[in-house]
C-alpha atoms as a PDB file:
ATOM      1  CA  UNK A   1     135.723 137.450 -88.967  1.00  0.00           C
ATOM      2  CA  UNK A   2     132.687 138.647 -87.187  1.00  0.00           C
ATOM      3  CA  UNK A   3     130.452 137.947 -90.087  1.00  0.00           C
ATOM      4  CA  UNK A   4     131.923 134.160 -90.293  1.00  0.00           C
ATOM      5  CA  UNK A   5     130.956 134.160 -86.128  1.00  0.00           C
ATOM      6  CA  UNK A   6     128.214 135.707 -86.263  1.00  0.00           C
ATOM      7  CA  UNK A   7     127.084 133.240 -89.269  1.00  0.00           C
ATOM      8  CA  UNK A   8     128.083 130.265 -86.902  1.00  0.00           C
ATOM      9  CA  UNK A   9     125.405 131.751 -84.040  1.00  0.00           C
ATOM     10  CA  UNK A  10     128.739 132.056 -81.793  1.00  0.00           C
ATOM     11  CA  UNK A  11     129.348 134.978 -79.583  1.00  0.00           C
ATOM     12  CA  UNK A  12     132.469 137.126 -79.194  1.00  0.00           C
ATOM     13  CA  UNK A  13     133.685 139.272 -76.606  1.00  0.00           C
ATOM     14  CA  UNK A  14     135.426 141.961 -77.844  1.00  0.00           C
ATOM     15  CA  UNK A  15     138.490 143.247 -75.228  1.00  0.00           C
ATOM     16  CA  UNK A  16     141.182 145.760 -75.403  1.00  0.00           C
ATOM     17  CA  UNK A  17     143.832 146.896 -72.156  1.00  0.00           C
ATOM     18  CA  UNK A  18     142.939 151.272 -71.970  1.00  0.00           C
ATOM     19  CA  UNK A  19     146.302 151.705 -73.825  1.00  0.00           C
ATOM     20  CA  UNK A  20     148.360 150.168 -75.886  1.00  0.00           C
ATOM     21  CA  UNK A  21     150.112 148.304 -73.360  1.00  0.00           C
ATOM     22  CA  UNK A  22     147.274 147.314 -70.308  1.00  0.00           C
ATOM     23  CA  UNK A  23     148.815 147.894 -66.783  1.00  0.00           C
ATOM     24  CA  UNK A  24     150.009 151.286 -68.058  1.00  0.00           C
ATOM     25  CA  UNK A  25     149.485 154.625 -66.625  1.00  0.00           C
ATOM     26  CA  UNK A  26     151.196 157.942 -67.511  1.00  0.00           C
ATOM     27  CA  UNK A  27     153.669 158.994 -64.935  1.00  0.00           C
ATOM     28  CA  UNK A  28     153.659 162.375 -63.855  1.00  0.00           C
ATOM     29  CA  UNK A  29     154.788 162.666 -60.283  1.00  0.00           C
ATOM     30  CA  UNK A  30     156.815 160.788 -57.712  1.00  0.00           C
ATOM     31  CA  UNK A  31     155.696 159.263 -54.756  1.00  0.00           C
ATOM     32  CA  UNK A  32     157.588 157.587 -52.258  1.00  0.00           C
ATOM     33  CA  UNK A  33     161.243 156.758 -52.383  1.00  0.00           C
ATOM     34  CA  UNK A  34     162.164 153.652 -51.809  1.00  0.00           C
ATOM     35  CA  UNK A  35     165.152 151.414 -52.296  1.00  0.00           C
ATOM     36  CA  UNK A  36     163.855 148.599 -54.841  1.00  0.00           C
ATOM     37  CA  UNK A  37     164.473 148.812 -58.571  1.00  0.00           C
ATOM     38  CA  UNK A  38     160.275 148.911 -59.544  1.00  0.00           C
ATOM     39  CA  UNK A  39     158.859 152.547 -60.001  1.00  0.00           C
ATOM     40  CA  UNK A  40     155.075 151.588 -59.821  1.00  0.00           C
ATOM     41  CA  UNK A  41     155.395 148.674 -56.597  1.00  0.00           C
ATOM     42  CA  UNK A  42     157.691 147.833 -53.931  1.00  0.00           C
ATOM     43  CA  UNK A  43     158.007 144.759 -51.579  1.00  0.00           C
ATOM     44  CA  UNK A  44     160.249 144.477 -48.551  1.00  0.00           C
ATOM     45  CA  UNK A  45     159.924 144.988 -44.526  1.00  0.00           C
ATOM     46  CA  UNK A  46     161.238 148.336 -44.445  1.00  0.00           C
ATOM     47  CA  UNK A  47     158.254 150.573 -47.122  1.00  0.00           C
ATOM     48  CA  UNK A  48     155.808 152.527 -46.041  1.00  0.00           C
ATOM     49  CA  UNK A  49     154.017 155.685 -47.954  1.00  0.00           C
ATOM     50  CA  UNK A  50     151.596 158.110 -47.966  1.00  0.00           C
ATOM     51  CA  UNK A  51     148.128 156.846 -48.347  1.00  0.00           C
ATOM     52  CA  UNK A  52     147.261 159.372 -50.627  1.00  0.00           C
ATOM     53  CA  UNK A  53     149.902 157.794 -52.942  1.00  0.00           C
ATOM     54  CA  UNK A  54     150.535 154.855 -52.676  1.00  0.00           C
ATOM     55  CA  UNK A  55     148.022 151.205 -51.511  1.00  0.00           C
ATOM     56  CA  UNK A  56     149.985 150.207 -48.567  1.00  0.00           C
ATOM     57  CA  UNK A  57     149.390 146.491 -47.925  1.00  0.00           C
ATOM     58  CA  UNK A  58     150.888 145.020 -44.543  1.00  0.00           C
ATOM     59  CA  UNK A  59     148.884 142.188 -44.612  1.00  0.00           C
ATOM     60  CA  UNK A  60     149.465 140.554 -48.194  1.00  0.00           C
ATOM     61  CA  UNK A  61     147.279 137.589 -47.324  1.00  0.00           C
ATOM     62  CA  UNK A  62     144.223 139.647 -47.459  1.00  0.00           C
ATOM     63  CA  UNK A  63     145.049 140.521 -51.100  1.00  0.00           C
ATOM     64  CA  UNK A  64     146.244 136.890 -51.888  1.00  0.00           C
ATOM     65  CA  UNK A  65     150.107 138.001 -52.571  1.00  0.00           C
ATOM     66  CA  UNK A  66     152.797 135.873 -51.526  1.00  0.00           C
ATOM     67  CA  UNK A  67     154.803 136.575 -48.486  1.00  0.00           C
ATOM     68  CA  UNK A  68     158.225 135.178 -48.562  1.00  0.00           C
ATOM     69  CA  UNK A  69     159.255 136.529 -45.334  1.00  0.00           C
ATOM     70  CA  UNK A  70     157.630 137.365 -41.991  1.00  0.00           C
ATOM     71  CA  UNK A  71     156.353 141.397 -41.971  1.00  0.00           C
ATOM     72  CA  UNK A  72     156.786 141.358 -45.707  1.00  0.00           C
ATOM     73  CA  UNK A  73     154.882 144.258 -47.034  1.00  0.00           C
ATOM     74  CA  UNK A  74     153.789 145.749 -50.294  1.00  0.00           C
ATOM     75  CA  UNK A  75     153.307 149.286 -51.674  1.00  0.00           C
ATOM     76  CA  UNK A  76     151.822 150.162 -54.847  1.00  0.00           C
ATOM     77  CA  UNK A  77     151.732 153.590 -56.692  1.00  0.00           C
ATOM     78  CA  UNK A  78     148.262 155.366 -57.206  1.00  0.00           C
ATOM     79  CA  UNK A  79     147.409 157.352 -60.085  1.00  0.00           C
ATOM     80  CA  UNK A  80     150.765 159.009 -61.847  1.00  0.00           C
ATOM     81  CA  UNK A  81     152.496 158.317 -58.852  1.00  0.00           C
ATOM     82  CA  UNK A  82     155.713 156.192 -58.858  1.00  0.00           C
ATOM     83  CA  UNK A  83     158.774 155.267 -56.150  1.00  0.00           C
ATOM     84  CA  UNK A  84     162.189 156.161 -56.620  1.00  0.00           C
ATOM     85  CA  UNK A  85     165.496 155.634 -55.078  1.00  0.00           C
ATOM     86  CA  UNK A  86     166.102 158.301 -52.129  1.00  0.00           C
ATOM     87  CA  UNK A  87     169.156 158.891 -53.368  1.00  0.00           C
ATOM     88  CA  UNK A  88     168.023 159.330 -56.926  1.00  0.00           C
ATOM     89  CA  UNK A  89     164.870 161.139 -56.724  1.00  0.00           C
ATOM     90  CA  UNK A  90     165.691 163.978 -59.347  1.00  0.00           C
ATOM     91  CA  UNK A  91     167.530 161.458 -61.419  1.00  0.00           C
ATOM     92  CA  UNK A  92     164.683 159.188 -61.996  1.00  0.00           C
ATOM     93  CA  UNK A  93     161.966 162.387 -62.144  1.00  0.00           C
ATOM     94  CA  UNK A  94     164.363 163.303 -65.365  1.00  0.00           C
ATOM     95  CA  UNK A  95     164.424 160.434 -66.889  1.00  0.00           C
ATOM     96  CA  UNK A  96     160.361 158.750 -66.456  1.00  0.00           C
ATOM     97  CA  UNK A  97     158.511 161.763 -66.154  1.00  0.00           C
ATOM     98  CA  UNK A  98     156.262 161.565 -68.847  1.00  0.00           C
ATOM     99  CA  UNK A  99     156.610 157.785 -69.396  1.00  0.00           C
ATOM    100  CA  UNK A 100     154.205 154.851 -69.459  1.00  0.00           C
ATOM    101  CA  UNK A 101     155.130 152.069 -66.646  1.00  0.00           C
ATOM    102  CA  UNK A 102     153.725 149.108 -65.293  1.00  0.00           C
ATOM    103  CA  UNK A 103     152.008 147.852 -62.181  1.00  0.00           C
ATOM    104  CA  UNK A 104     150.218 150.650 -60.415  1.00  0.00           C
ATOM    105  CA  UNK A 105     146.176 151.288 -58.433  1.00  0.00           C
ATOM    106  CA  UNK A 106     144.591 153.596 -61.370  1.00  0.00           C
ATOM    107  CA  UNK A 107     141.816 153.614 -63.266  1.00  0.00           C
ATOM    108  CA  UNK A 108     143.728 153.573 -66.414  1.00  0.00           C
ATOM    109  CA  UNK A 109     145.002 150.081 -64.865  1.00  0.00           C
ATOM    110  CA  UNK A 110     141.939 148.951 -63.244  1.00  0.00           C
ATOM    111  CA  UNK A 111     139.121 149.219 -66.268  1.00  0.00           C
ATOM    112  CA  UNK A 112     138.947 146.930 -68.604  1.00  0.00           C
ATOM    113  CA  UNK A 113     136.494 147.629 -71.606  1.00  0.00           C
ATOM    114  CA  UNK A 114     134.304 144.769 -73.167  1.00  0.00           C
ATOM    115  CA  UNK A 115     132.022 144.543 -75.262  1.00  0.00           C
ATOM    116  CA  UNK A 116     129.535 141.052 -76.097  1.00  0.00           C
ATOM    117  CA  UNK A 117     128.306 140.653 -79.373  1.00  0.00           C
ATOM    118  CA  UNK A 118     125.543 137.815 -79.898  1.00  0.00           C
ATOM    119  CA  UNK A 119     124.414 137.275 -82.830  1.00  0.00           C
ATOM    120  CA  UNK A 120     120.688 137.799 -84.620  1.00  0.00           C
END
């Protein structure tokens, strides 16, 4: 396929996500519990977390994210980092430690390799 390409002088940019499955990042520890069902970002009025955990957005305008009600804010997990239920902290530590999920600040999430092959 890139010998037909490169025959027809056209260039291709070559992409992959960092894992199998881009967005993903290996979860390790928990951050924050919250009450909504996502383990790598919450929305609501009531989240909060510890910056060293967690992006803590209270103004989701600045980032261009909806906000379908007044003092609407968003927290997303850093690193291996994810939010559980209070109430079922150990619970979910059992059962996703280890795991790949969705949706979080890492590098793993953030870098996307390319690569841009003209031809000669």
């Amino acid at each position: 396929m890139l010998q037909t390409a490169a025959a027809q002088g056209r260039q291709v940019i070559v992409t992959h996500g960092p894992r199998l499955d881009p967005g993903t990042a290996r979860q390790r520890d928990q951050g924050r519990k919250d009450t909504s069902a996502n383990l790598r970002y919450k929305s609501g009025s009531n989240i909060g977390g510890d910056p060293r955990q967690v992006l803590w957005i209270q103004n989701p305008a600045e980032y261009q994210l909806p906000e379908e009600f007044k003092g609407m804010h968003y927290v997303i997990a850093k690193e291996d980092f994810y939010l559980t239920y209070p109430t079922k902290a150990e619970e979910y530590r059992k059962r996703y430690e280890g795991t790949f999920q969705h949706g979080g600040v890492s590098m793993e999430e953030m870098i996307l390799p390319v690569a841009v092959m003209t031809p000669k």
